[in-house]
C-alpha atoms as a PDB file:
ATOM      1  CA  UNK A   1      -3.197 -42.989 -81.867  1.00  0.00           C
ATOM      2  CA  UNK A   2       0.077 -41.327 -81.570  1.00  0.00           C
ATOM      3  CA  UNK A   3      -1.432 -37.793 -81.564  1.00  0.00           C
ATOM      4  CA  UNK A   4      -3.804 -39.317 -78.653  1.00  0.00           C
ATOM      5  CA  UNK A   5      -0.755 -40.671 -76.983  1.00  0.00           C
ATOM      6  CA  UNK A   6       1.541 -37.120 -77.628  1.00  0.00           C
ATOM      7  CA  UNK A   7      -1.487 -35.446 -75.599  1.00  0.00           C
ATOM      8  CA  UNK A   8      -1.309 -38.038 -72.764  1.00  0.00           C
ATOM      9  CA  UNK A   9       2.215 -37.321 -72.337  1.00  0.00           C
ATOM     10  CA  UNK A  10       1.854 -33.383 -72.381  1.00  0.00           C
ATOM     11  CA  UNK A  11      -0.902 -33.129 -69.982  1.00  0.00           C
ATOM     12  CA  UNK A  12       0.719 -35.955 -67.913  1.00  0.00           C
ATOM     13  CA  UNK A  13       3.974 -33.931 -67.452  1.00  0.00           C
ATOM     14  CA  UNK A  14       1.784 -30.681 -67.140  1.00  0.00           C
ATOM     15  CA  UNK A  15       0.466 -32.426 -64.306  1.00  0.00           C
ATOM     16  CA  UNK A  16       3.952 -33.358 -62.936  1.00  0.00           C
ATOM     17  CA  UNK A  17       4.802 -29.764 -63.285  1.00  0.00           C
ATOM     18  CA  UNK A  18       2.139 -28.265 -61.874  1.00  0.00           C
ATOM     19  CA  UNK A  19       2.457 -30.557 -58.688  1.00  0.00           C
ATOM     20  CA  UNK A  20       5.751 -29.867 -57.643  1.00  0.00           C
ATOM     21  CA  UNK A  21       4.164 -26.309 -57.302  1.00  0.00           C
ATOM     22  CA  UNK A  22       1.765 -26.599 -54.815  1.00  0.00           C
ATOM     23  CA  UNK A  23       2.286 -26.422 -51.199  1.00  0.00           C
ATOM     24  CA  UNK A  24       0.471 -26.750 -47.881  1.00  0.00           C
ATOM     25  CA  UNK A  25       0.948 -23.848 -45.320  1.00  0.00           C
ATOM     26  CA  UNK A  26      -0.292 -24.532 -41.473  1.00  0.00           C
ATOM     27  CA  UNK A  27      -2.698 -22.684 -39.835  1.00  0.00           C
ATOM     28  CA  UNK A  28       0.044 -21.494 -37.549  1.00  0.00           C
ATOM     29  CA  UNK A  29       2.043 -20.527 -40.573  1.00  0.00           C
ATOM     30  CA  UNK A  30       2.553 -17.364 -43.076  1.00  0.00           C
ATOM     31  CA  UNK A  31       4.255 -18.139 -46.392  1.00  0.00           C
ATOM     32  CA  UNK A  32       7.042 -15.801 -47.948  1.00  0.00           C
ATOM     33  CA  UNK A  33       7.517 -16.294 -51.890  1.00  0.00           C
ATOM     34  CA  UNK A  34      10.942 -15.132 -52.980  1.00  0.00           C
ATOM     35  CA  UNK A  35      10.285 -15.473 -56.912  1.00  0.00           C
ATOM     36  CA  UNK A  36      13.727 -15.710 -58.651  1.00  0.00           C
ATOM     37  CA  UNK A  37      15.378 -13.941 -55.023  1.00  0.00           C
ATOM     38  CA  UNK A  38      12.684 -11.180 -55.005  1.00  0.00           C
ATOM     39  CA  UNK A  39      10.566 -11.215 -51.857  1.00  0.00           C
ATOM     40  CA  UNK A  40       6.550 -10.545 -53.054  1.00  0.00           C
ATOM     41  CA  UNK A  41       4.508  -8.523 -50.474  1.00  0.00           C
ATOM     42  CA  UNK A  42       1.873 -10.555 -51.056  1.00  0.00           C
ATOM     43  CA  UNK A  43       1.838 -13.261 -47.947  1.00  0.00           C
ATOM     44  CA  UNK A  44       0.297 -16.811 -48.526  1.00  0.00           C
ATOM     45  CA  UNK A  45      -1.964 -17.796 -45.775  1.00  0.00           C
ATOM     46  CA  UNK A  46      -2.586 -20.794 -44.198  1.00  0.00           C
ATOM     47  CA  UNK A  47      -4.254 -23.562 -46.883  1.00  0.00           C
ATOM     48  CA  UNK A  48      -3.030 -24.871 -50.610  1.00  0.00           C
ATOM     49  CA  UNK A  49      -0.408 -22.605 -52.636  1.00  0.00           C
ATOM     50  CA  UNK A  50       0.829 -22.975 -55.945  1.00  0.00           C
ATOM     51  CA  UNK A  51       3.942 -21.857 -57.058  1.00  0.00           C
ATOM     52  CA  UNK A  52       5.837 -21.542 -59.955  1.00  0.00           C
ATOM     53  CA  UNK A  53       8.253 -24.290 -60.469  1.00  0.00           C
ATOM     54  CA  UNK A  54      11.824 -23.256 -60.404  1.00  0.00           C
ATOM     55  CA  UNK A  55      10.826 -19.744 -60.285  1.00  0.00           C
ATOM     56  CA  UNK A  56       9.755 -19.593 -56.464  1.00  0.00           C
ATOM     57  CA  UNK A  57      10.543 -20.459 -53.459  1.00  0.00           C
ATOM     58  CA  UNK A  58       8.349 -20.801 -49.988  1.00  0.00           C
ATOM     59  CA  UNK A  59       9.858 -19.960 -46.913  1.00  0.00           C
ATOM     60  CA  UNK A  60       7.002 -20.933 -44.021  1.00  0.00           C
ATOM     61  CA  UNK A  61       6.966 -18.274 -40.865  1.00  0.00           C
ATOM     62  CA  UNK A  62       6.136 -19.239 -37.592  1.00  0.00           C
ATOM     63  CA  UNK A  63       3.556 -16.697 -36.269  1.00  0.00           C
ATOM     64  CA  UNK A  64       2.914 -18.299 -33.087  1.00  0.00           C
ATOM     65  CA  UNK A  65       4.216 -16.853 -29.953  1.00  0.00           C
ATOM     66  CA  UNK A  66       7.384 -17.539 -28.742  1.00  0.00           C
ATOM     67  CA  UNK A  67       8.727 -18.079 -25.116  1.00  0.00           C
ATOM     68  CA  UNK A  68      12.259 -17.422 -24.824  1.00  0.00           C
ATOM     69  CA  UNK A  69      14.641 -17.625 -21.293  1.00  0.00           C
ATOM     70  CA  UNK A  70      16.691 -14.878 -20.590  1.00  0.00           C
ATOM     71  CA  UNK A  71      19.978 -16.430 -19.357  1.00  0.00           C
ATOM     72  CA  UNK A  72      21.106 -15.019 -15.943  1.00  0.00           C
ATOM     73  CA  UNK A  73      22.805 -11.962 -16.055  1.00  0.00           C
ATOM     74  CA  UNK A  74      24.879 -10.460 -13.432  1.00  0.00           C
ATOM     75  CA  UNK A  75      25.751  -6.660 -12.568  1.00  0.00           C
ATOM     76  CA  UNK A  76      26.154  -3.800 -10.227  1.00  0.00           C
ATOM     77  CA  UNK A  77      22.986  -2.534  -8.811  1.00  0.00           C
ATOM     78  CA  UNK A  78      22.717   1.675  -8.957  1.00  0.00           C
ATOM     79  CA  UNK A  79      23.333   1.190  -5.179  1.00  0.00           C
ATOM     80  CA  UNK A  80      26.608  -1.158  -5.626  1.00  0.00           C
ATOM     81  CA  UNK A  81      25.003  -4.429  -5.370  1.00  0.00           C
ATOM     82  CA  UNK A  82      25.780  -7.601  -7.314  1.00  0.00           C
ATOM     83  CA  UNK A  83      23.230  -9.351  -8.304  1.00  0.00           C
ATOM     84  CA  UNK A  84      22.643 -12.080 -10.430  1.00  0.00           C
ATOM     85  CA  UNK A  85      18.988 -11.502 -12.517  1.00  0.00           C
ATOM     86  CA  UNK A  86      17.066 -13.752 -14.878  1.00  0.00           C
ATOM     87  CA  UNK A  87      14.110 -13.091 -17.215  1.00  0.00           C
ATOM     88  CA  UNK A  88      11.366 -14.923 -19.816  1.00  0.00           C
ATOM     89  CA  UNK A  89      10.291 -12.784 -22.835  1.00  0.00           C
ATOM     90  CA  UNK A  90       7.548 -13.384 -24.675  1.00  0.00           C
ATOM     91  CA  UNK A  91       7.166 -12.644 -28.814  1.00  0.00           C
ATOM     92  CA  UNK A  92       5.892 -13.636 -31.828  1.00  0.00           C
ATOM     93  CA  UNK A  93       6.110 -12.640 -35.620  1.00  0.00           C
ATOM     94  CA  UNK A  94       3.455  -9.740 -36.615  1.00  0.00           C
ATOM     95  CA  UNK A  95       4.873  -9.405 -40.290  1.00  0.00           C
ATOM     96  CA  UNK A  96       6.737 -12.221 -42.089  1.00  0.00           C
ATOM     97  CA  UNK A  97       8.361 -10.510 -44.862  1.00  0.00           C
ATOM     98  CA  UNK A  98      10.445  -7.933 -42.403  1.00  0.00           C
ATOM     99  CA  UNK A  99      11.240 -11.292 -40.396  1.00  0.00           C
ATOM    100  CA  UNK A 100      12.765 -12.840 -43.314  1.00  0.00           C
ATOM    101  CA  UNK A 101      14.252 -10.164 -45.006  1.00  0.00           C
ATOM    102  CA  UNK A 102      15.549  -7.396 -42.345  1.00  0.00           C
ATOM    103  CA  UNK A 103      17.301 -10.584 -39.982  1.00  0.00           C
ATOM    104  CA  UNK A 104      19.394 -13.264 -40.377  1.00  0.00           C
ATOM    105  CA  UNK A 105      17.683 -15.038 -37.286  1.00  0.00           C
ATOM    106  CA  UNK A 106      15.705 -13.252 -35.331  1.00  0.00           C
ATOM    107  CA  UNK A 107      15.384 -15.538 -32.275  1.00  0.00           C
ATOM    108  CA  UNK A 108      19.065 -15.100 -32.037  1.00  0.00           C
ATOM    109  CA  UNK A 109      18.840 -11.664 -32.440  1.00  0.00           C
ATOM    110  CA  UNK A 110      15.998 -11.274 -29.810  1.00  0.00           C
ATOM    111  CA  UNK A 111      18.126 -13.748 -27.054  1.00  0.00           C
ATOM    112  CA  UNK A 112      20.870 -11.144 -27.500  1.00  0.00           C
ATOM    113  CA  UNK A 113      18.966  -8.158 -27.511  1.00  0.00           C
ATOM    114  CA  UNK A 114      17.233  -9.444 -24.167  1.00  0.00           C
ATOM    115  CA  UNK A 115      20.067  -9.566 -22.485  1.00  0.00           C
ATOM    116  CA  UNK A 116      22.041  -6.402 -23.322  1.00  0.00           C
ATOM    117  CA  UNK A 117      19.146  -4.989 -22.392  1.00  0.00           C
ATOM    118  CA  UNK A 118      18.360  -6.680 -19.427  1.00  0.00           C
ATOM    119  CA  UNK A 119      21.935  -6.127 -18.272  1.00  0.00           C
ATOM    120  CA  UNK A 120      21.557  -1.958 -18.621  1.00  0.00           C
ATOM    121  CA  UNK A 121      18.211  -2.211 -16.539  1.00  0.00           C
ATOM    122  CA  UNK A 122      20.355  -4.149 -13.763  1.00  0.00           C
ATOM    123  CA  UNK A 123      22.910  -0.780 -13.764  1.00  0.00           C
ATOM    124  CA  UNK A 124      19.864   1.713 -13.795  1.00  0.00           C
ATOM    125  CA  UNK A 125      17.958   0.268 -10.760  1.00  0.00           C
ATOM    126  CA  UNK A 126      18.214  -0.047  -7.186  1.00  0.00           C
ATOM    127  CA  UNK A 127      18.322  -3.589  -4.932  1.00  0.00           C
ATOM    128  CA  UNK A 128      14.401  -2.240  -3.605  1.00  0.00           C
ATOM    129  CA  UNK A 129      12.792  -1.806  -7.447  1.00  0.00           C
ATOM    130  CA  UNK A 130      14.338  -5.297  -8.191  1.00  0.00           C
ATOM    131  CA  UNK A 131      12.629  -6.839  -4.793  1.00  0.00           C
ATOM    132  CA  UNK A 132       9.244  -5.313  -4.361  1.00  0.00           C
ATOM    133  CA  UNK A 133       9.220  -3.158  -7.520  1.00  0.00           C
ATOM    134  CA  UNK A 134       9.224  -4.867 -10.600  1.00  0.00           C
ATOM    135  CA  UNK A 135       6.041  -3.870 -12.997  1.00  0.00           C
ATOM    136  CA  UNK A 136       7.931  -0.652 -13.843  1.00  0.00           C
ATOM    137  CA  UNK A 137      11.027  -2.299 -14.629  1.00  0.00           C
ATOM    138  CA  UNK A 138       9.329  -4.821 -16.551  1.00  0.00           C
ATOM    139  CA  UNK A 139       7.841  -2.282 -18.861  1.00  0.00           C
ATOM    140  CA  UNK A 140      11.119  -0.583 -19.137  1.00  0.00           C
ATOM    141  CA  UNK A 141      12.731  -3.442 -20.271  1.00  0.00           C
ATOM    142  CA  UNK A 142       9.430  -4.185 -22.622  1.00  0.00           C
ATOM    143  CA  UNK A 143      10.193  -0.823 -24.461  1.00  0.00           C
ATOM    144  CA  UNK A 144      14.030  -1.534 -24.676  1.00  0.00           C
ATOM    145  CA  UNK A 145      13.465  -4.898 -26.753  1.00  0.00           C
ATOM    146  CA  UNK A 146      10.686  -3.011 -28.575  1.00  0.00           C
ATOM    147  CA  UNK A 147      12.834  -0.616 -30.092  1.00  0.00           C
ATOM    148  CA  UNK A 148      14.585  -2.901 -32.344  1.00  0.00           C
ATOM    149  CA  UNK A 149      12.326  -5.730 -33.187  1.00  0.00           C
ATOM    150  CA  UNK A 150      10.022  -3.018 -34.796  1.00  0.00           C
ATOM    151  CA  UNK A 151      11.950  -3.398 -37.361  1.00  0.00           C
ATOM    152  CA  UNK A 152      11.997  -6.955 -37.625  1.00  0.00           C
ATOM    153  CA  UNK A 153       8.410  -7.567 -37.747  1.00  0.00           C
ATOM    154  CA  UNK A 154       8.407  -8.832 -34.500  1.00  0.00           C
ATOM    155  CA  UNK A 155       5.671  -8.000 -31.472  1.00  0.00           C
ATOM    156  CA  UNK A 156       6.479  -7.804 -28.057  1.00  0.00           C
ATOM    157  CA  UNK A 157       3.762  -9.759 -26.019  1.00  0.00           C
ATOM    158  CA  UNK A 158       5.107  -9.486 -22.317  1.00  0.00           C
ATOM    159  CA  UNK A 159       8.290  -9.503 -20.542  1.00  0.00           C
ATOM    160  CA  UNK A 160       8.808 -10.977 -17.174  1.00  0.00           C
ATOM    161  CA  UNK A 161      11.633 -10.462 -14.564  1.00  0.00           C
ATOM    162  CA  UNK A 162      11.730 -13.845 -13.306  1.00  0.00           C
ATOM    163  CA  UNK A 163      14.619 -14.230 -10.544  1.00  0.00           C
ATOM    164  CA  UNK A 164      17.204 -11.661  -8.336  1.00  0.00           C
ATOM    165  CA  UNK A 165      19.746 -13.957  -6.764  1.00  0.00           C
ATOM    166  CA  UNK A 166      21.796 -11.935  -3.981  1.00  0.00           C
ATOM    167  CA  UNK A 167      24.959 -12.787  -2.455  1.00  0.00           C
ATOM    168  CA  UNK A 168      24.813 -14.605   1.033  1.00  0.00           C
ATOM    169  CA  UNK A 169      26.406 -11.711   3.133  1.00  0.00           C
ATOM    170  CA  UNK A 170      23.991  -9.406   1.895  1.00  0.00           C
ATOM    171  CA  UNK A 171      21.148 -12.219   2.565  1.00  0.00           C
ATOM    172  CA  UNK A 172      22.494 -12.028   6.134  1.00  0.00           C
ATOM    173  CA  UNK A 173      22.090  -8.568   6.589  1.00  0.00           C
ATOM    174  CA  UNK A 174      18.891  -8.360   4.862  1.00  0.00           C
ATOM    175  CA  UNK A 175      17.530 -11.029   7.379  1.00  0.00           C
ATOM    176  CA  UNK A 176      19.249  -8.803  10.216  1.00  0.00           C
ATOM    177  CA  UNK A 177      17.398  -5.730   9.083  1.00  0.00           C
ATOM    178  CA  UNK A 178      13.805  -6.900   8.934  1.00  0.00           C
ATOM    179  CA  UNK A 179      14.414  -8.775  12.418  1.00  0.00           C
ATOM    180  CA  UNK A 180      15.157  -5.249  13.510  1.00  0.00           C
ATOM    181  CA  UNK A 181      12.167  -3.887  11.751  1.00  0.00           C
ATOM    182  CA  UNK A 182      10.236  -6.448  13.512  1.00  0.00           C
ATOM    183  CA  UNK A 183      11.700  -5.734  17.022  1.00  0.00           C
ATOM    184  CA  UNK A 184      11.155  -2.110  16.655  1.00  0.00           C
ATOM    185  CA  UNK A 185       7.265  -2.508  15.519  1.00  0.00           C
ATOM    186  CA  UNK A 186       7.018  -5.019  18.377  1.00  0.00           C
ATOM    187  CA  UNK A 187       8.148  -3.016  21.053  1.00  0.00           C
ATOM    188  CA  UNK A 188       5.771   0.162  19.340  1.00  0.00           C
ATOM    189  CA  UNK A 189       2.609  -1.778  19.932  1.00  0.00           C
ATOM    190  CA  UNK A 190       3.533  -3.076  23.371  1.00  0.00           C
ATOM    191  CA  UNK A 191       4.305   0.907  23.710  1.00  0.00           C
ATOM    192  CA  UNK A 192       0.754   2.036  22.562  1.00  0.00           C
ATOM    193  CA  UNK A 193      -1.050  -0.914  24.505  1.00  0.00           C
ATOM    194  CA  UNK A 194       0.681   0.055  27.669  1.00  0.00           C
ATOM    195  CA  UNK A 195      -0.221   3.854  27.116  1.00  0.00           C
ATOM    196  CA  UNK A 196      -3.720   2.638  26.273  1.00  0.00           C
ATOM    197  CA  UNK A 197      -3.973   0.684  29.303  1.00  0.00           C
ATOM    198  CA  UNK A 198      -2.362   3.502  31.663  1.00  0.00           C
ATOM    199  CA  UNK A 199      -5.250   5.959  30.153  1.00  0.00           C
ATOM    200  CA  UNK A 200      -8.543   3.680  30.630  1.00  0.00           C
ATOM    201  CA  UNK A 201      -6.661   2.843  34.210  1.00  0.00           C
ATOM    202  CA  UNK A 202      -6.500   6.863  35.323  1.00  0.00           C
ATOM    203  CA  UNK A 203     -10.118   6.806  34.000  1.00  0.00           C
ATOM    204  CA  UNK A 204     -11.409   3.910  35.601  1.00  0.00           C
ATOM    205  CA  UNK A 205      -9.487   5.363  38.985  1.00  0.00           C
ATOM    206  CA  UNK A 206     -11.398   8.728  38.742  1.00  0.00           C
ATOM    207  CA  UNK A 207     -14.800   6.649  38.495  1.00  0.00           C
ATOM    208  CA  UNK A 208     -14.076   4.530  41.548  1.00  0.00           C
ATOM    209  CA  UNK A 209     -12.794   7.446  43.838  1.00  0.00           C
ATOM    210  CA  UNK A 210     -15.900   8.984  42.867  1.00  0.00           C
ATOM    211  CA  UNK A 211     -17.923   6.489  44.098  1.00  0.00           C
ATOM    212  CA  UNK A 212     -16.297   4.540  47.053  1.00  0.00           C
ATOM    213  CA  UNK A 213     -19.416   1.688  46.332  1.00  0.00           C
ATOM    214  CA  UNK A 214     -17.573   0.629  43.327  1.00  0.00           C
ATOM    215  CA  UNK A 215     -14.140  -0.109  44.472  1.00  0.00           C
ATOM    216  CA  UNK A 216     -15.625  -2.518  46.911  1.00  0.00           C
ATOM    217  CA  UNK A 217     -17.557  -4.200  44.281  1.00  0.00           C
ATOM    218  CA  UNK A 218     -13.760  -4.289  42.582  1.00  0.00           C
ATOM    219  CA  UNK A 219     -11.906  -5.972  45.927  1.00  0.00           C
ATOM    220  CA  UNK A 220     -14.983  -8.635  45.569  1.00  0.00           C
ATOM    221  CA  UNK A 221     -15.140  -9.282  42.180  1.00  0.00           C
ATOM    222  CA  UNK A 222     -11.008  -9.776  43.081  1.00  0.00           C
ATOM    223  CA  UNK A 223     -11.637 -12.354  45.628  1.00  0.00           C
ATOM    224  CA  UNK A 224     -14.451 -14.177  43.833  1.00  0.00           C
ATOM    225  CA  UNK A 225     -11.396 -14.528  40.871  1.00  0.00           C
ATOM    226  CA  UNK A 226      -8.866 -15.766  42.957  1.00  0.00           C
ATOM    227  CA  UNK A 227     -11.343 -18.392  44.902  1.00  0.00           C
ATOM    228  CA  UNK A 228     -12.199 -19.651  41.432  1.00  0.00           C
ATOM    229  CA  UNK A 229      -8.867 -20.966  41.082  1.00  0.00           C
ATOM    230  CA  UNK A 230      -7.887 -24.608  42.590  1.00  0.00           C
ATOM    231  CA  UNK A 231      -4.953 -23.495  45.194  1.00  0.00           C
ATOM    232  CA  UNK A 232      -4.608 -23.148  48.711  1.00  0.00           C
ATOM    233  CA  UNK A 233      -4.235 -19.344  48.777  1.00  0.00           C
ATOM    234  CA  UNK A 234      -6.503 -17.191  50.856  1.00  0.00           C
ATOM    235  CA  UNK A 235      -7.433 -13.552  50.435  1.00  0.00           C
ATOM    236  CA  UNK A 236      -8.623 -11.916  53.678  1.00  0.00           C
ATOM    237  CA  UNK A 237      -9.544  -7.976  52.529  1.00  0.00           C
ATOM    238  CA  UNK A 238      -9.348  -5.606  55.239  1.00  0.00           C
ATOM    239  CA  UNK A 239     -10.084  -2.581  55.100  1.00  0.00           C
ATOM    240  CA  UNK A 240      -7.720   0.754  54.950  1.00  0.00           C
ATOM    241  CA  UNK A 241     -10.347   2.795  57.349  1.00  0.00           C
ATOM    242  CA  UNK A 242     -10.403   0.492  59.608  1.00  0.00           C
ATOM    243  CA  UNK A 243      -6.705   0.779  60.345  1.00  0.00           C
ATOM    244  CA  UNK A 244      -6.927   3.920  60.592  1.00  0.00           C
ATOM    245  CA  UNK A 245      -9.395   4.368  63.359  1.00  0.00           C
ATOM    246  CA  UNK A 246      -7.509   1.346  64.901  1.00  0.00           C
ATOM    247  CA  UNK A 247      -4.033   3.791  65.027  1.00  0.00           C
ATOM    248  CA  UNK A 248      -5.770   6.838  65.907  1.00  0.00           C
ATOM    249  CA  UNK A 249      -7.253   5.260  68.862  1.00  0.00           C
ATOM    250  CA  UNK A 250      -4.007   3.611  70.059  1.00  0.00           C
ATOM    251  CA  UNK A 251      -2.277   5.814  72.850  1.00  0.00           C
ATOM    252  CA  UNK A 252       1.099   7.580  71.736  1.00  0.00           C
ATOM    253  CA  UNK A 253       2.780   5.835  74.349  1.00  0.00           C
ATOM    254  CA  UNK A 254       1.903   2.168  73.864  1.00  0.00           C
ATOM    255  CA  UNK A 255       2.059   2.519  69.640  1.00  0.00           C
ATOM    256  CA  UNK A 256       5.076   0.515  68.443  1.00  0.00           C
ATOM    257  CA  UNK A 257       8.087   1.842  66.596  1.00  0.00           C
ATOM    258  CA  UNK A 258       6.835   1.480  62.562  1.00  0.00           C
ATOM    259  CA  UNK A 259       7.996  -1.180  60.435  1.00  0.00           C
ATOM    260  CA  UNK A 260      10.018   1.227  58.209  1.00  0.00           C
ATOM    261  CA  UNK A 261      12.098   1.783  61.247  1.00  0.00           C
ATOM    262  CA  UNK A 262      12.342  -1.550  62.774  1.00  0.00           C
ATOM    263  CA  UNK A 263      13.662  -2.918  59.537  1.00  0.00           C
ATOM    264  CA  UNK A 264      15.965   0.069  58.985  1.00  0.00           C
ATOM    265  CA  UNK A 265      17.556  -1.080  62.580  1.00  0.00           C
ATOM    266  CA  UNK A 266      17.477  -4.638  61.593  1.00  0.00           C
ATOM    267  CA  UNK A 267      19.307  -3.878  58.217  1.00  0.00           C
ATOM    268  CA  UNK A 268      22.172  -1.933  60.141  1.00  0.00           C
ATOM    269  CA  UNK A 269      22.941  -4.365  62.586  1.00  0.00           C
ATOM    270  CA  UNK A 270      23.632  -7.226  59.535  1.00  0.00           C
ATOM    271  CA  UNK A 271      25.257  -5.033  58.411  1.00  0.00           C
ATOM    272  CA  UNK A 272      27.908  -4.389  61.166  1.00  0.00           C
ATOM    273  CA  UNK A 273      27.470  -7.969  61.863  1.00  0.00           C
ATOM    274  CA  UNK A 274      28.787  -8.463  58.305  1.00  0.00           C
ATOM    275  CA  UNK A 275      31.494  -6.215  58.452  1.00  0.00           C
ATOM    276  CA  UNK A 276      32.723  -7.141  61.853  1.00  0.00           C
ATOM    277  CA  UNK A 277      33.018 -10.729  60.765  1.00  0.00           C
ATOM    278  CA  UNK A 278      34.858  -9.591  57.107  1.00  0.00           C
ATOM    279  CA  UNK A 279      37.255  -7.997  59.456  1.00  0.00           C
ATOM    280  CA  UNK A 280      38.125 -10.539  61.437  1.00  0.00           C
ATOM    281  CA  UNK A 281      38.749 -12.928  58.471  1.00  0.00           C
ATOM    282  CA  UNK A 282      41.077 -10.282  57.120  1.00  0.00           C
ATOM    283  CA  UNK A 283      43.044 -10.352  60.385  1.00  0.00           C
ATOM    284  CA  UNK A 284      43.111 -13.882  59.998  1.00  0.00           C
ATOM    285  CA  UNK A 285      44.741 -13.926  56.689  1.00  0.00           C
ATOM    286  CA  UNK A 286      46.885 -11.333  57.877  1.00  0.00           C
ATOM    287  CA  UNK A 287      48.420 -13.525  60.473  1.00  0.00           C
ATOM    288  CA  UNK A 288      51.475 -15.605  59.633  1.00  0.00           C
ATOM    289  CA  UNK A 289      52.120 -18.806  61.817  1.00  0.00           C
ATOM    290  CA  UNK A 290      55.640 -18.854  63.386  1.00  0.00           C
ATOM    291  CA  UNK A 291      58.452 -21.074  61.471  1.00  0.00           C
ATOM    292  CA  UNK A 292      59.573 -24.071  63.751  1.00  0.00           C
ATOM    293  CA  UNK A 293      63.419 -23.582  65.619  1.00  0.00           C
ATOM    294  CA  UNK A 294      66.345 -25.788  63.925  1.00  0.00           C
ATOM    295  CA  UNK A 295      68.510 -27.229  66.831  1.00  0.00           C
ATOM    296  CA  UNK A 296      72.125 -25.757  65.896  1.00  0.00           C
ATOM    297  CA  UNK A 297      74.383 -29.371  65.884  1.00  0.00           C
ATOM    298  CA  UNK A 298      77.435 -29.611  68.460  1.00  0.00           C
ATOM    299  CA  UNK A 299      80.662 -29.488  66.838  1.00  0.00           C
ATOM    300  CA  UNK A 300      82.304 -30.858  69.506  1.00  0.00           C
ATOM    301  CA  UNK A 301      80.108 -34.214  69.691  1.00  0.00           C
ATOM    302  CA  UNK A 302      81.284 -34.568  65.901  1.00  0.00           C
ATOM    303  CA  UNK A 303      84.744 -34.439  66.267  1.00  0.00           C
ATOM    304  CA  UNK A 304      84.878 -36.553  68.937  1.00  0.00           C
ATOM    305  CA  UNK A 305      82.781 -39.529  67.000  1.00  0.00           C
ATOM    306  CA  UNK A 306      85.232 -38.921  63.373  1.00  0.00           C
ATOM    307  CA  UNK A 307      88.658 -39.366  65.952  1.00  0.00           C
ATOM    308  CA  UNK A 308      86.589 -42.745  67.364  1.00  0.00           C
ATOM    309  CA  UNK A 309      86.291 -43.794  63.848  1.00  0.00           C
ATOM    310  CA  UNK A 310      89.814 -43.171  63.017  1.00  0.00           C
ATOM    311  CA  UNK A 311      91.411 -44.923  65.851  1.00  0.00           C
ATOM    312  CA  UNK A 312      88.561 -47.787  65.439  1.00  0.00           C
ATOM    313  CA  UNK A 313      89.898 -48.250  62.125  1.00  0.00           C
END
């Protein structure tokens, strides 16, 4: 019985032993083994482990990817701009052993990468690549954080410039500019239209003086327009011919002065109306109105009232 009891013990504390060894890695997880401080290549994977108690020690890797903010950096644009620019990089662990071994902490040591290098793409580019050109600058910075986290058994997945924050004066004039842009490309159509216009016009012309037929059709197609509308205008067309043969069969000594002439003459004599009348308004102005007389007083009358007094009193 004591033999039977001896075994007991030993395979219970085998037990023990071995149980304290064994550990459960995640599927999202890669398991280093540092076996008395020395790293073994050999990675567990996800599932049940045994180790070696007291010998080894597990050290569980995140493989999943990781989504770290860029804080916002500011600098000088190549063009002498501040600006204020923000990214999101994206990463995860491709070997664990080089993640554990070759860096301390190596999300803190991607954050600062990230934005040293985010900071030299700022100084290298121009306000336009940050704006409207940012797939090459993106990949730019890509291979910059590359370079280093090779080493560290880290993979670059993507790397996003999410933000350029611009100072308000330059806001202004970028708002000034493109309503300038705008203006110009506004008054360049109107430009074309009207040219477009003026060239179907001088065709349309050479068709109608070809065939007189057509303008009429024009004049009523005019009329029939404006009678469509609900107002008390009314078109009366008249013909030029007929004014024609009208004046040529007018004598030359009954035709009346033209209308150019007649309102030349009517023009000149406002006009001399007008100045007459700004000259006599001048002369008006001109004129300045007598002062009234002062009646000189009699120094005899007062000397003969201040003796009265005297005597009086």
């Amino acid at each position: 019985m004591l033999v039977v009891d001896v075994l007991l013990g030993v395979l219970g504390a085998g037990a023990l032993w071995l149980a304290t060894g064994v550990r459960v890695v995640q599927q999202f997880e890669r398991g280093v083994v540092f076996r008395f401080g020395k790293v073994h290549k050999a990675i567990r994977q996800p599932g049940l482990t045994l180790l070696i108690p007291v010998a080894d020690r597990l050290r569980k890797v995140n493989v999943q990817i990781i989504t770290m903010p860029v804080p916002a950096q500011e600098g000088i644009t190549r063009d002498n701009v501040t600006v204020r620019v923000d990214a999101v990089v994206y990463f995860r662990v491709e070997d664990p052993v080089l993640a554990s071994v070759n860096v301390q902490n190596y999300t803190f040591a991607m954050s600062q990468v990230a934005q040293t290098s985010l900071r030299s793409i700022i100084g290298k580019s121009e306000l336009d690549e940050l704006l409207t050109n940012r797939e090459p600058l993106n990949q730019g910075l890509e291979l910059m954080i590359d370079s280093p986290a090779i080493g560290w058994g880290i993979h670059i997945d993507r790397v996003e410039i999410k933000d350029v924050a611009l100072p308000e004066s330059m806001k202004r004039s970028m708002s000034r500019q493109a309503e300038a842009e705008r203006e110009r490309r506004a008054r360049i159509i109107t430009a074309d239209g009207e040219f477009q216009a003026s060239r179907k016009l001088s065709d349309a012309a050479a068709i109608m003086s070809s065939t007189p037929a057509a303008l009429q059709l024009r004049l009523l197609q005019t009329v029939v327009e404006v009678a469509a509308e609900k107002n008390s205008t009314l078109v009366l067309p008249f013909p030029v011919e007929l004014l024609r043969f009208l004046d040529g069969a007018t004598p030359e000594g009954s035709k009346s002065p033209p209308l150019v002439s007649v309102a030349a003459a009517a023009a000149a004599a406002a006009a001399a109306v007008a100045e007459v009348e700004s000259k006599s308004e001048a002369a008006k102005l001109d004129v300045v109105p007598p002062l009234p007389e002062i009646p000189e007083p009699d120094l005899t009358e007062l000397q003969i009232e201040s003796a009265k007094r005297v005597e009086e009193g």
